[in-house]
N, C-alpha and C. Protein backbone atom coordinates (compact mmCIF):
# COMPACT_ATOMS: atom_id res chain seq x y z
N UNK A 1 -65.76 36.00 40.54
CA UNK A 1 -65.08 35.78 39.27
C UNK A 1 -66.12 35.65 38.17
N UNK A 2 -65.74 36.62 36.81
CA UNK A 2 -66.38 36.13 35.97
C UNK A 2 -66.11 35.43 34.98
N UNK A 3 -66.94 34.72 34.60
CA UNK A 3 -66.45 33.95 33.45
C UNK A 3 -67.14 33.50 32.21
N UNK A 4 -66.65 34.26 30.94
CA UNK A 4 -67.63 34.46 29.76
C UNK A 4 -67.05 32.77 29.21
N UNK A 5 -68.40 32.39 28.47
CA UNK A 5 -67.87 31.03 27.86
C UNK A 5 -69.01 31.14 26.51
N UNK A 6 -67.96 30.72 25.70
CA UNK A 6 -68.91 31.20 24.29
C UNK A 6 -68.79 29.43 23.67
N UNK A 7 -70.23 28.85 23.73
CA UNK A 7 -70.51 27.12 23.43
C UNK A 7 -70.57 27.22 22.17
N UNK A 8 -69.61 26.03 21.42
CA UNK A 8 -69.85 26.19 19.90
C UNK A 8 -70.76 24.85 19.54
N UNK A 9 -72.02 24.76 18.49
CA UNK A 9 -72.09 23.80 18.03
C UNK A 9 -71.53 22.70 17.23
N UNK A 10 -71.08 21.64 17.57
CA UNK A 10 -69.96 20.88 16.65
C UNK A 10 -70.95 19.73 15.62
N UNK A 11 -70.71 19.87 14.35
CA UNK A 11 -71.13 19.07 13.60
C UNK A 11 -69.86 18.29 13.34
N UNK A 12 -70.52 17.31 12.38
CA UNK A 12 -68.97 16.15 11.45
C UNK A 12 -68.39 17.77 9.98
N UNK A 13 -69.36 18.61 9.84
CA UNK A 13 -68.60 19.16 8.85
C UNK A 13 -67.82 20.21 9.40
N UNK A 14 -67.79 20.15 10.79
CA UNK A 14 -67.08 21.49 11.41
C UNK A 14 -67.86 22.08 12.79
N UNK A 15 -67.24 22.87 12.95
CA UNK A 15 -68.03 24.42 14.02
C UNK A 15 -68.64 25.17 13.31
N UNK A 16 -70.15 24.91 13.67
CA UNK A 16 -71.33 26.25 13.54
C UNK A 16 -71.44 28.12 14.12
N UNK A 17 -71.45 28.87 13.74
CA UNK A 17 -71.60 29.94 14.69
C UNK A 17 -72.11 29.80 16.01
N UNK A 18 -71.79 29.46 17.33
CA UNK A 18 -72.15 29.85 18.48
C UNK A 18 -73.67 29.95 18.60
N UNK A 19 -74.61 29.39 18.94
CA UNK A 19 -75.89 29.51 19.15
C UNK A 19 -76.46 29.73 20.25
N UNK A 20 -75.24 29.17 21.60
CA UNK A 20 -75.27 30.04 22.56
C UNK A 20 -74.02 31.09 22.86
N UNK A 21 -74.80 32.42 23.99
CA UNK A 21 -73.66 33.07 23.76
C UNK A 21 -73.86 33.68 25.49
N UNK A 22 -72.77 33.06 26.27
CA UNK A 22 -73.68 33.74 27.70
C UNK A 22 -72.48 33.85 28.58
N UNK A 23 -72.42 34.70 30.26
CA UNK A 23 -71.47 34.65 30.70
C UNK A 23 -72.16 34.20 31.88
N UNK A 24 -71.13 33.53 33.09
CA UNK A 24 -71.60 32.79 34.13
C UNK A 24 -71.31 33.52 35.37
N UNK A 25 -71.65 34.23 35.96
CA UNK A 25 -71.31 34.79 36.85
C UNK A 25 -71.02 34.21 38.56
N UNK A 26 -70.04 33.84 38.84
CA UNK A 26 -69.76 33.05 40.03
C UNK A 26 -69.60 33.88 41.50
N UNK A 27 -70.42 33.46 42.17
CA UNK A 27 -70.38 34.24 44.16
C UNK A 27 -70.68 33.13 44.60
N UNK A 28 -69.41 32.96 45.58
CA UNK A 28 -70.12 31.95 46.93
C UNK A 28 -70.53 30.62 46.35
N UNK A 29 -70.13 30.48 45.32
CA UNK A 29 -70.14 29.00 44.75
C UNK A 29 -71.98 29.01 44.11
N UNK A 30 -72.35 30.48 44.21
CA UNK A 30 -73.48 30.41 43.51
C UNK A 30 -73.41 30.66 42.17
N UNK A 31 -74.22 30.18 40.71
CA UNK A 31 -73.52 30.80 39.92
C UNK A 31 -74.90 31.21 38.89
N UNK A 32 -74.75 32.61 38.96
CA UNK A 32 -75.81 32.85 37.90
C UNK A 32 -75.74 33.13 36.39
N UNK A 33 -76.74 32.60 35.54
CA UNK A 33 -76.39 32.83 34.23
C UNK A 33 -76.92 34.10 33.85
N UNK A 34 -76.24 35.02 32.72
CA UNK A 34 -76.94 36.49 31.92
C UNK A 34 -76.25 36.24 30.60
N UNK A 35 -77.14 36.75 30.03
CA UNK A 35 -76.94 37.34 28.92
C UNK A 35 -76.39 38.55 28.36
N UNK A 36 -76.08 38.45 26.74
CA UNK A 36 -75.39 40.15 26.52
C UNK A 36 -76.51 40.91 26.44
N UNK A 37 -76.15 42.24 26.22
CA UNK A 37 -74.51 42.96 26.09
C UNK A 37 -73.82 42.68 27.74
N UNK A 38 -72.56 42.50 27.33
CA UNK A 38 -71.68 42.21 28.66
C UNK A 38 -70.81 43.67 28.84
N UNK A 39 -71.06 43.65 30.23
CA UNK A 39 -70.29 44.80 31.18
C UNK A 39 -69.31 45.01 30.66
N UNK A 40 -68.45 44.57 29.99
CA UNK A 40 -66.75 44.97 29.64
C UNK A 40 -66.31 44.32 28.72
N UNK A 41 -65.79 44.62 27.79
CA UNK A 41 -65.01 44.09 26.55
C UNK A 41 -63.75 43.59 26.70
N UNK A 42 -63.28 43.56 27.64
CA UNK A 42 -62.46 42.16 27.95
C UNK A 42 -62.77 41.15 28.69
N UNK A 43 -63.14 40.32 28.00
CA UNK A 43 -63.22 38.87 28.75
C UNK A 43 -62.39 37.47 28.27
N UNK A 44 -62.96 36.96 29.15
CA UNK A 44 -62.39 35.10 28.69
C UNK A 44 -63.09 34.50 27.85
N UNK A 45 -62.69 34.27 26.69
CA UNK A 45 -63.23 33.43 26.06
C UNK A 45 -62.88 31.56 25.89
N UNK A 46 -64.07 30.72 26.02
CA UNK A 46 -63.92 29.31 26.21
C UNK A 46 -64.22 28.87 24.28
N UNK A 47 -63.26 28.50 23.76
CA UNK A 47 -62.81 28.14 22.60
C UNK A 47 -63.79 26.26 22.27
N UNK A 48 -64.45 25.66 22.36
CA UNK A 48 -64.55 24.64 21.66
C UNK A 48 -63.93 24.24 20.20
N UNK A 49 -62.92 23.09 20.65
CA UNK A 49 -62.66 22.78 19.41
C UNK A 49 -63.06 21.21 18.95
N UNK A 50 -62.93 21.23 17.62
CA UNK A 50 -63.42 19.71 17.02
C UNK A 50 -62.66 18.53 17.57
N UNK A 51 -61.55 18.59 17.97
CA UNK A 51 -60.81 17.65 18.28
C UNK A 51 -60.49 17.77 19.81
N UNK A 52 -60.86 16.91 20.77
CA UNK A 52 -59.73 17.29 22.01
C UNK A 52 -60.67 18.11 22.93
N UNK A 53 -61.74 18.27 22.79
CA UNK A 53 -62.76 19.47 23.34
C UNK A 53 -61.92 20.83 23.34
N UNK A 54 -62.14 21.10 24.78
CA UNK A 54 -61.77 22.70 24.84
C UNK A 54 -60.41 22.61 24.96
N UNK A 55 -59.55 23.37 24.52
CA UNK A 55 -57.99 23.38 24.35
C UNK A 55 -57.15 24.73 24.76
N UNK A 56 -58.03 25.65 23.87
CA UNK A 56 -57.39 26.84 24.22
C UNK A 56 -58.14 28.30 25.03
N UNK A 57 -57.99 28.76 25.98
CA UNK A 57 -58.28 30.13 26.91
C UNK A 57 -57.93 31.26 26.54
N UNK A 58 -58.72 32.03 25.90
CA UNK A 58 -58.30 33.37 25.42
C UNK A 58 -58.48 34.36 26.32
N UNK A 59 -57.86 35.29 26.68
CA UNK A 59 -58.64 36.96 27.28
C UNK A 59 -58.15 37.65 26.11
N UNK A 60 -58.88 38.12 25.45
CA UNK A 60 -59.25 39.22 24.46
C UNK A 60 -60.18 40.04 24.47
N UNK A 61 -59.65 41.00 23.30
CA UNK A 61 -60.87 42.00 23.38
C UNK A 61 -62.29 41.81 22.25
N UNK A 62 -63.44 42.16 22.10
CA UNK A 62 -64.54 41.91 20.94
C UNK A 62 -63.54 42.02 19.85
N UNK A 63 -63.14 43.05 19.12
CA UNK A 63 -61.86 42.73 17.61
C UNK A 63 -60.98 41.69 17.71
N UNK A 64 -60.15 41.36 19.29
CA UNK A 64 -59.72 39.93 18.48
C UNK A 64 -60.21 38.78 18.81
N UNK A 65 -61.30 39.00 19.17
CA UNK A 65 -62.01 37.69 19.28
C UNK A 65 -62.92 37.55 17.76
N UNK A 66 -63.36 38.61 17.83
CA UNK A 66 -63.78 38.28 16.26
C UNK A 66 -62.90 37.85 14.90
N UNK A 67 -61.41 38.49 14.97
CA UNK A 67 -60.51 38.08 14.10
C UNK A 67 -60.27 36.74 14.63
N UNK A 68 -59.92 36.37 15.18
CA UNK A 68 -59.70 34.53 16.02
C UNK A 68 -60.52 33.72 15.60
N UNK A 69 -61.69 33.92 15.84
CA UNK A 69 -63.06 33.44 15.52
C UNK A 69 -63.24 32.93 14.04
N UNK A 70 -62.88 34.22 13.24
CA UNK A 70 -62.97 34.21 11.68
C UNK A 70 -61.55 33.44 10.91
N UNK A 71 -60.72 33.35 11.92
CA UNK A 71 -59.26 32.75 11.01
C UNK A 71 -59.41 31.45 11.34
N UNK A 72 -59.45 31.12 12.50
CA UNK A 72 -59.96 29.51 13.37
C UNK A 72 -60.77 28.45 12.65
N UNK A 73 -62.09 29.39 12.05
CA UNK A 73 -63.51 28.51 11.73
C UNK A 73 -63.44 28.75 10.32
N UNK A 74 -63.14 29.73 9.85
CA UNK A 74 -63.57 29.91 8.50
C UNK A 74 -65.16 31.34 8.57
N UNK A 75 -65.24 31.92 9.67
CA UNK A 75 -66.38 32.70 9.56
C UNK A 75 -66.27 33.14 10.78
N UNK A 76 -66.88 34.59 10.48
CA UNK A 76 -66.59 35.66 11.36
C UNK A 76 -68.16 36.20 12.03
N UNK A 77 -67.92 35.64 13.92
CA UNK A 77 -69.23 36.51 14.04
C UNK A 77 -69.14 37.38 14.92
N UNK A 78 -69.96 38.64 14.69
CA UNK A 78 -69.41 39.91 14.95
C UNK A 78 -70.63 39.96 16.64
N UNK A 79 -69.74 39.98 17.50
CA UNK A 79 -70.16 40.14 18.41
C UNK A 79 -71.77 41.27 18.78
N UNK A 80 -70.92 42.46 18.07
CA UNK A 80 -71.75 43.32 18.13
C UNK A 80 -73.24 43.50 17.37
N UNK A 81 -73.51 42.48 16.96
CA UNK A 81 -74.91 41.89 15.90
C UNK A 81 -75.97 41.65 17.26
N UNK A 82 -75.82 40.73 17.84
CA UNK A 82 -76.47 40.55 19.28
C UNK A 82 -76.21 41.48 20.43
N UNK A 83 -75.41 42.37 20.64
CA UNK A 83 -74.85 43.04 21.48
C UNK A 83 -75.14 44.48 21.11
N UNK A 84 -75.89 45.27 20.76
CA UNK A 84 -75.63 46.79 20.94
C UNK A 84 -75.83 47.75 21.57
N UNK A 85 -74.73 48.30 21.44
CA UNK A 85 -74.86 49.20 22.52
C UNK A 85 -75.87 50.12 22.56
N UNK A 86 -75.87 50.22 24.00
CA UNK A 86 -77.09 51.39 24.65
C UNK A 86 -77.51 52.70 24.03
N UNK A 87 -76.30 53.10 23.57
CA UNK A 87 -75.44 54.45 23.44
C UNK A 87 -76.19 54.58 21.83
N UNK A 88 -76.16 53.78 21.26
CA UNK A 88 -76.36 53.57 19.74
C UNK A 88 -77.96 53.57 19.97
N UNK A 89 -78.80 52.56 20.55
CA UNK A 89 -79.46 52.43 21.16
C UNK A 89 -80.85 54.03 21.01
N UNK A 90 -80.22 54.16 22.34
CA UNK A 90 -81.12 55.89 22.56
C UNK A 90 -80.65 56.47 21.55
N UNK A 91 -79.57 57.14 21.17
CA UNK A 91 -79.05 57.57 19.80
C UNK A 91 -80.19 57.56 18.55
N UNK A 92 -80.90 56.24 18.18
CA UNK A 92 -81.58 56.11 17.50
C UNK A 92 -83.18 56.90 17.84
N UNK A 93 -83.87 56.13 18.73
CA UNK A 93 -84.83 57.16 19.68
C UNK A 93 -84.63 58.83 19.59
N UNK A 94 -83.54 59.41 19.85
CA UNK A 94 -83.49 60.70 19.60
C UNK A 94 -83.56 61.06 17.99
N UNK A 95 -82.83 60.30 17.18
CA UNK A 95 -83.16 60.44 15.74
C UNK A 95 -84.79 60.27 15.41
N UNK A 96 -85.79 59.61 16.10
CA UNK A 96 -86.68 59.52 15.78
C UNK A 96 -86.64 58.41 14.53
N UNK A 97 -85.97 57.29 15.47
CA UNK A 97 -85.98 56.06 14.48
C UNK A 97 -86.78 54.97 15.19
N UNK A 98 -86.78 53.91 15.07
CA UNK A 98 -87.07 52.76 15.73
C UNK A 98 -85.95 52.07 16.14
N UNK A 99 -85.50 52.16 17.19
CA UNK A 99 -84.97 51.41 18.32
C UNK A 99 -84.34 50.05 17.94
N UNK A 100 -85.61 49.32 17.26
CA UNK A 100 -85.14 48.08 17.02
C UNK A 100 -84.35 47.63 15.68
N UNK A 101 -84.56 48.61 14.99
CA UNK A 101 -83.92 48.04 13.76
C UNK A 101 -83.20 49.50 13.39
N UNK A 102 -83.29 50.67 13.74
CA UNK A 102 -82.82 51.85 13.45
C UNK A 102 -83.42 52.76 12.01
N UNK A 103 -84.30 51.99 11.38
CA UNK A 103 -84.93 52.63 9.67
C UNK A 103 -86.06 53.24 10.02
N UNK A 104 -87.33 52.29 10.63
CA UNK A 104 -88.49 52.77 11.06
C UNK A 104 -89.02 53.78 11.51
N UNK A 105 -89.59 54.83 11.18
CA UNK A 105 -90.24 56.03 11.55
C UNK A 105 -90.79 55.39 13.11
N UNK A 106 -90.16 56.49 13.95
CA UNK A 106 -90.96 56.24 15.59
C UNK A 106 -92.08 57.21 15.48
N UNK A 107 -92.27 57.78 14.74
CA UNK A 107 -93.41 58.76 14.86
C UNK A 107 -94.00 59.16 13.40
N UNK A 108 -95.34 58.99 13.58
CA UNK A 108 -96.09 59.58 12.18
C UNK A 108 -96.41 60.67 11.98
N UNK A 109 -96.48 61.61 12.63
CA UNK A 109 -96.55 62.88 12.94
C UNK A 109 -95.85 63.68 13.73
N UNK A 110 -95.70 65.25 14.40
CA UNK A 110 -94.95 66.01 15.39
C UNK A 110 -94.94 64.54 16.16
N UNK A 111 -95.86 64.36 17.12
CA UNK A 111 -95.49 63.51 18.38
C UNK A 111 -96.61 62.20 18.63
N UNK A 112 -96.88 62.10 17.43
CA UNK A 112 -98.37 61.15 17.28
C UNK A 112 -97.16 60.04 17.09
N UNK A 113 -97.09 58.59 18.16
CA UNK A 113 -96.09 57.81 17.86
C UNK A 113 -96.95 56.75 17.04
N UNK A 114 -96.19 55.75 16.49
CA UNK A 114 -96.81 54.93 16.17
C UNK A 114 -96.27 53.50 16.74
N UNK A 115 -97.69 52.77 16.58
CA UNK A 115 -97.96 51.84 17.27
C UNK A 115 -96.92 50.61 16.72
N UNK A 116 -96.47 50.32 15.54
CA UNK A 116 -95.57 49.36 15.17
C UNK A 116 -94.53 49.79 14.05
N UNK A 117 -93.37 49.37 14.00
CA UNK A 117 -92.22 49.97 12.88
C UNK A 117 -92.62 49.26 11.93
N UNK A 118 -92.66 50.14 10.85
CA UNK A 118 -93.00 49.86 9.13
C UNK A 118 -92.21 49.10 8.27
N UNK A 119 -90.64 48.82 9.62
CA UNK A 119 -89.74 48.27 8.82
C UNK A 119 -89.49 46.75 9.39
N UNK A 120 -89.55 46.94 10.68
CA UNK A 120 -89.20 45.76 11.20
C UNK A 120 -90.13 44.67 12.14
N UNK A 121 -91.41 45.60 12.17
CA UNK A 121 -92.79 45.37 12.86
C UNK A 121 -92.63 45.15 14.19
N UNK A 122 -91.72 45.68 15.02
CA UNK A 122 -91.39 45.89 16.15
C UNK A 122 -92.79 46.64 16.77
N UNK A 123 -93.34 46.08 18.13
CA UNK A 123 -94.54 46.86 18.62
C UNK A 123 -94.43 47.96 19.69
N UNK A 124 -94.82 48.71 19.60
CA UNK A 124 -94.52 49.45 20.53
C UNK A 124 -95.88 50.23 21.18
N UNK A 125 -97.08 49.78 21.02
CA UNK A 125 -98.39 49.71 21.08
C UNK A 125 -98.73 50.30 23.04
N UNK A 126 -97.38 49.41 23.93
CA UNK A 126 -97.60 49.39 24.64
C UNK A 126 -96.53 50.74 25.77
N UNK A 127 -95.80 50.76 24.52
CA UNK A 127 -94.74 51.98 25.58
C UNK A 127 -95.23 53.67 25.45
N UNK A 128 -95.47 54.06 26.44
CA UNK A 128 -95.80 55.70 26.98
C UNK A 128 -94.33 56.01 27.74
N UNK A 129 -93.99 57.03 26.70
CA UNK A 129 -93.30 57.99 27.86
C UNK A 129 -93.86 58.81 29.03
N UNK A 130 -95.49 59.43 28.38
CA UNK A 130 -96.06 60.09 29.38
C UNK A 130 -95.03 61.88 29.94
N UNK A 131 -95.08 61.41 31.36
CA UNK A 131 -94.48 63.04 31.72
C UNK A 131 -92.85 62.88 31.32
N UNK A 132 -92.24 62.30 30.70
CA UNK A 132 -90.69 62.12 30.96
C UNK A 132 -90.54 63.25 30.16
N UNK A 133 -90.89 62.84 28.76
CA UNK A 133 -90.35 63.90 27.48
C UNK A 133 -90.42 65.33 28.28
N UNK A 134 -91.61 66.00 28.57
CA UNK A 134 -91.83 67.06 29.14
C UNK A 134 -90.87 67.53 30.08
N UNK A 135 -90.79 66.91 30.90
CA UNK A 135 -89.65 67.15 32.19
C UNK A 135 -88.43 67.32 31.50
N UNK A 136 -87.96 66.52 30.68
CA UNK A 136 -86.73 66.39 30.38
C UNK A 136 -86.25 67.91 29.10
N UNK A 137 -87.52 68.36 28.50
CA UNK A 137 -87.72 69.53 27.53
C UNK A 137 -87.34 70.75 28.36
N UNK A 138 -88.25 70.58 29.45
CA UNK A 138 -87.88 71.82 30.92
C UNK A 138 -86.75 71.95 31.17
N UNK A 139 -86.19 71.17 31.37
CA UNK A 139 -84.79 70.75 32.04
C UNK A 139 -84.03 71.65 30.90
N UNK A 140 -84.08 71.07 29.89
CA UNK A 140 -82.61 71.30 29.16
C UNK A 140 -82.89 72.98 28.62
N UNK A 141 -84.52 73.20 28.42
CA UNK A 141 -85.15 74.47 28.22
C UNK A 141 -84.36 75.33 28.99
N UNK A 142 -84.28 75.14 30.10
CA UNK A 142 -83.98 75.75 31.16
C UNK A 142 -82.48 76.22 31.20
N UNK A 143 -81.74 75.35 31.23
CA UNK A 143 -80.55 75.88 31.27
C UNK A 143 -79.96 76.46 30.01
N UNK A 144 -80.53 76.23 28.90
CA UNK A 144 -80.21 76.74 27.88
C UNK A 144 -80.26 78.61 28.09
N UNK A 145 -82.14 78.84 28.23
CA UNK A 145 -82.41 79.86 28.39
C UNK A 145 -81.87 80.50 29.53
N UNK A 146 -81.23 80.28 30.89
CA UNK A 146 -81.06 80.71 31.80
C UNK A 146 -80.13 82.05 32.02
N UNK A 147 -78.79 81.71 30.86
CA UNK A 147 -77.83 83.18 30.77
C UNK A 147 -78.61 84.41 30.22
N UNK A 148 -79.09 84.20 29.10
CA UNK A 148 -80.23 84.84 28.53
C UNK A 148 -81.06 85.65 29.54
N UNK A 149 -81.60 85.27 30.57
CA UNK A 149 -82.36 86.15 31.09
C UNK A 149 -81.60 86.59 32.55
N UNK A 150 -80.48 85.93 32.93
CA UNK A 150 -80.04 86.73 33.94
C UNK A 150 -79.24 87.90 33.11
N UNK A 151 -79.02 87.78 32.04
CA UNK A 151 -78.46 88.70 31.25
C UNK A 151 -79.57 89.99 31.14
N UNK A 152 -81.00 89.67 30.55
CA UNK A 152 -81.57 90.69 30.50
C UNK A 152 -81.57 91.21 32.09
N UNK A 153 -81.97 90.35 33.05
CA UNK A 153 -81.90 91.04 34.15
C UNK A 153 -80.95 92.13 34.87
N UNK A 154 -79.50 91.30 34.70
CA UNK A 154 -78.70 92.10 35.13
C UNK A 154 -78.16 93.61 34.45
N UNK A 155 -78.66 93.22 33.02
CA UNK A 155 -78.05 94.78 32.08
C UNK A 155 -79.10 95.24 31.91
N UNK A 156 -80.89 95.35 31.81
CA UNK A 156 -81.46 95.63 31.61
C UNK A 156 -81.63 96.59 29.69
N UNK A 157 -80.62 95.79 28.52
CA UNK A 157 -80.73 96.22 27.83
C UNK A 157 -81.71 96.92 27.28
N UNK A 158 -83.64 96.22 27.15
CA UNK A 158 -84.43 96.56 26.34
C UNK A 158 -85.61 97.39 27.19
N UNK A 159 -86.31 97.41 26.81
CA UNK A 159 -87.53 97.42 27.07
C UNK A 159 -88.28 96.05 28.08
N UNK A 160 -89.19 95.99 29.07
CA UNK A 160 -89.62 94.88 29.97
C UNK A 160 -90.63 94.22 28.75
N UNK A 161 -91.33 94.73 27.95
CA UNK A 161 -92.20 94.11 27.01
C UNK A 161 -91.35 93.65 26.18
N UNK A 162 -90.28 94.11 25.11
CA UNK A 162 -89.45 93.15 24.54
C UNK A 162 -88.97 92.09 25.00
N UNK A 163 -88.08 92.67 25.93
CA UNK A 163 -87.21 91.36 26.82
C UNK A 163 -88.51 90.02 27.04
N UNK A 164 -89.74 90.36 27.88
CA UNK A 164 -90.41 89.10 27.89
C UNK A 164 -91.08 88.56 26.59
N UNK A 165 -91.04 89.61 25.53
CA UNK A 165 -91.69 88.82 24.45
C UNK A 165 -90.44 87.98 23.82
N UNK A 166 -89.24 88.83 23.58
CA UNK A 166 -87.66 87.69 23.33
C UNK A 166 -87.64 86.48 23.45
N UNK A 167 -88.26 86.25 25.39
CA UNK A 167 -87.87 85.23 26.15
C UNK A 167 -88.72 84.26 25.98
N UNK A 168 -90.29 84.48 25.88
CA UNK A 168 -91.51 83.85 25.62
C UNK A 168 -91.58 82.89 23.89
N UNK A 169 -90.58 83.77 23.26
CA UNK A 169 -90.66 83.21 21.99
C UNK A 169 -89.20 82.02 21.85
N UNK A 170 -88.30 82.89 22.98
CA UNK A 170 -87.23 81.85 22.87
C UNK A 170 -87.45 80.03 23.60
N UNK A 171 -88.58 80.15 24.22
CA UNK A 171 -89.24 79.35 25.17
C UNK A 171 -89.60 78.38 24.34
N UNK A 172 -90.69 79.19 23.61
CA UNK A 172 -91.71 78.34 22.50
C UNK A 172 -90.66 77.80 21.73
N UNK A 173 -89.43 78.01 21.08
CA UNK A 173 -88.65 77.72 19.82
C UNK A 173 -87.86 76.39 20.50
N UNK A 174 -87.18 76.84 21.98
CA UNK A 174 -86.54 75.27 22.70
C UNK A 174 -87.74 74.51 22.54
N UNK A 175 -88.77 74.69 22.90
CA UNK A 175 -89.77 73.45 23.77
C UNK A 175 -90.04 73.22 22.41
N UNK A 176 -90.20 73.51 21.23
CA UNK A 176 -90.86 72.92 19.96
C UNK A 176 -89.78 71.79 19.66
N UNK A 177 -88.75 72.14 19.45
CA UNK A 177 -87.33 71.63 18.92
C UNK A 177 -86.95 70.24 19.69
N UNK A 178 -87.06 70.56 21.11
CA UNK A 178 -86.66 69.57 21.99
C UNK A 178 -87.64 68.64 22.37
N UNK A 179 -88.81 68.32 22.37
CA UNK A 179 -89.91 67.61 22.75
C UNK A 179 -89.93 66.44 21.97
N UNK A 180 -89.96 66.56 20.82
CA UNK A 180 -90.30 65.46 19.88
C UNK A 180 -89.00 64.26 20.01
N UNK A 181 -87.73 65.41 20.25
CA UNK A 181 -86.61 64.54 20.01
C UNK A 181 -86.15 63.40 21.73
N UNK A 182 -86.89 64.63 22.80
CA UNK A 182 -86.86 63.89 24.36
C UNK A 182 -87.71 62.76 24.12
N UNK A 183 -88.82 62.95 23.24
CA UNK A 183 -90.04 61.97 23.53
C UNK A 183 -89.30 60.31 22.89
N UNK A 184 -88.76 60.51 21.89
CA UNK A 184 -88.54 59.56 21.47
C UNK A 184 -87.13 58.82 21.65
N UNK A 185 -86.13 59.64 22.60
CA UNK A 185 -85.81 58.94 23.54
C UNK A 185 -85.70 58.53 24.84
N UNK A 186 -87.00 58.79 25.17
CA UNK A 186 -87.29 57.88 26.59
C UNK A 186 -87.86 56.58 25.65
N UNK A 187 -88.51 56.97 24.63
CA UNK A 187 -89.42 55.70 24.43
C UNK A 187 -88.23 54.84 23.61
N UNK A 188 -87.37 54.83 23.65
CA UNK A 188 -86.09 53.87 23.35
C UNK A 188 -85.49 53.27 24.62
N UNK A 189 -85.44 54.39 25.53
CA UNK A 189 -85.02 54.19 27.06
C UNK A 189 -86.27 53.13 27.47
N UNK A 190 -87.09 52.94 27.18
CA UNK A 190 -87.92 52.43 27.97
C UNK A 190 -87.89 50.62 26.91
N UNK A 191 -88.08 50.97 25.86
CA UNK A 191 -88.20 49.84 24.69
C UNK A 191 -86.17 49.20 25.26
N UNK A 192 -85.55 49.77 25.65
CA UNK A 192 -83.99 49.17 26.31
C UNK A 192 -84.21 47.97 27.44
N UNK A 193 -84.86 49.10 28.53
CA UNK A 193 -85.30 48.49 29.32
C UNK A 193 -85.69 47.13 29.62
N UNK A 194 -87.10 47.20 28.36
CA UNK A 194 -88.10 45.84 28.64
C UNK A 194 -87.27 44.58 27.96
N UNK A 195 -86.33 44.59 27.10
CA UNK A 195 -85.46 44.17 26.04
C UNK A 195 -84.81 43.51 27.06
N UNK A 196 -83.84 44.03 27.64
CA UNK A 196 -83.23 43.66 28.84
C UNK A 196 -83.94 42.70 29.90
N UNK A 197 -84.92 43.08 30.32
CA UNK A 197 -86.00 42.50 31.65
C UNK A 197 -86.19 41.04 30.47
N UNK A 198 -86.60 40.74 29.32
CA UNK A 198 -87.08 39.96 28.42
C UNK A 198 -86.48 38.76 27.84
């Protein structure tokens, strides 16, 4: 069973935004604690209130827990501030942004990365993609180009010197295009990663 419990700080002037925010995961009467982003957007939420302690058990989804949240207290906190998704995440990396804040140039040049974001001073001094970008350029190189040349093969439209100069240039134009944009998301994939482990 899981069970998300969101602790509110209680002052005399009220409820603070949540300062912790964690779910408890229960086996065998063992119970481990994690952190977000959480596996599924429906959960239980554990309500602290000013009077009476805990009172009310919600299962909702992130929108109405955030509307609840904001009509209840007087202030709305948006789950997804601490929580983002993965998806958004690499998304950024492929834009050739910084990961951590999404503004920051990940790269100062074609593929010369740089060592810290200009915006949010996020370091990244220490992450290498190394062979990933490459592999992953092949890959998609590959199937892109692949109709393409069983095509020249099978109809033999041109000339053998055209057709391989076609193919050689269509090569160079994927692998230019796609490299910079693979490179910089593994190195989001990887900056996810350590975020997570951290």
């Amino acid at each position: 069973m899981i069970i998300f419990r969101a602790l509110l700080a209680k002052e005399r002037g009220g409820c603070e935004p949540p300062k912790l925010f964690i779910y408890i995961h229960e086996v065998n009467g063992v119970r481990t604690r994690h952190h977000p982003p959480f596996p599924t957007i429906i959960f239980r939420v554990l309500l602290a209130k000013e009077r009476g302690g805990c009172q009310q058990l919600y299962l909702l989804s992130r929108r109405k827990l955030n509307f609840i949240l904001g009509r209840d207290y007087g202030w709305i906190y948006q789950l997804s501030d601490n929580t983002e998704k993965n998806i958004e995440i690499l998304y950024r990396g492929i834009r050739r942004r910084c990961p951590c804040c999404g503004k920051g140039k990940l790269f100062s040049g074609y593929l010369k990365q740089n060592n810290q974001c200009e915006v949010c001073g996020e370091d990244f001094s220490d992450i290498r993609a190394d062979d990933a970008p490459p592999w992953l350029t092949i890959l998609i190189t590959g199937h892109l180009l692949a109709p393409l040349v069983l095509y020249f093969v099978k109809n033999d439209p041109l000339p053998e010197v055209i057709e391989l100069g076609l193919l050689v240039t269509a090569i160079l134009i994927c692998i230019g295009g796609i490299l910079p944009f693979a490179k910089g998301f593994f190195i989001a994939a990887i900056w996810l990663t350590r975020r997570k482990r951290g």
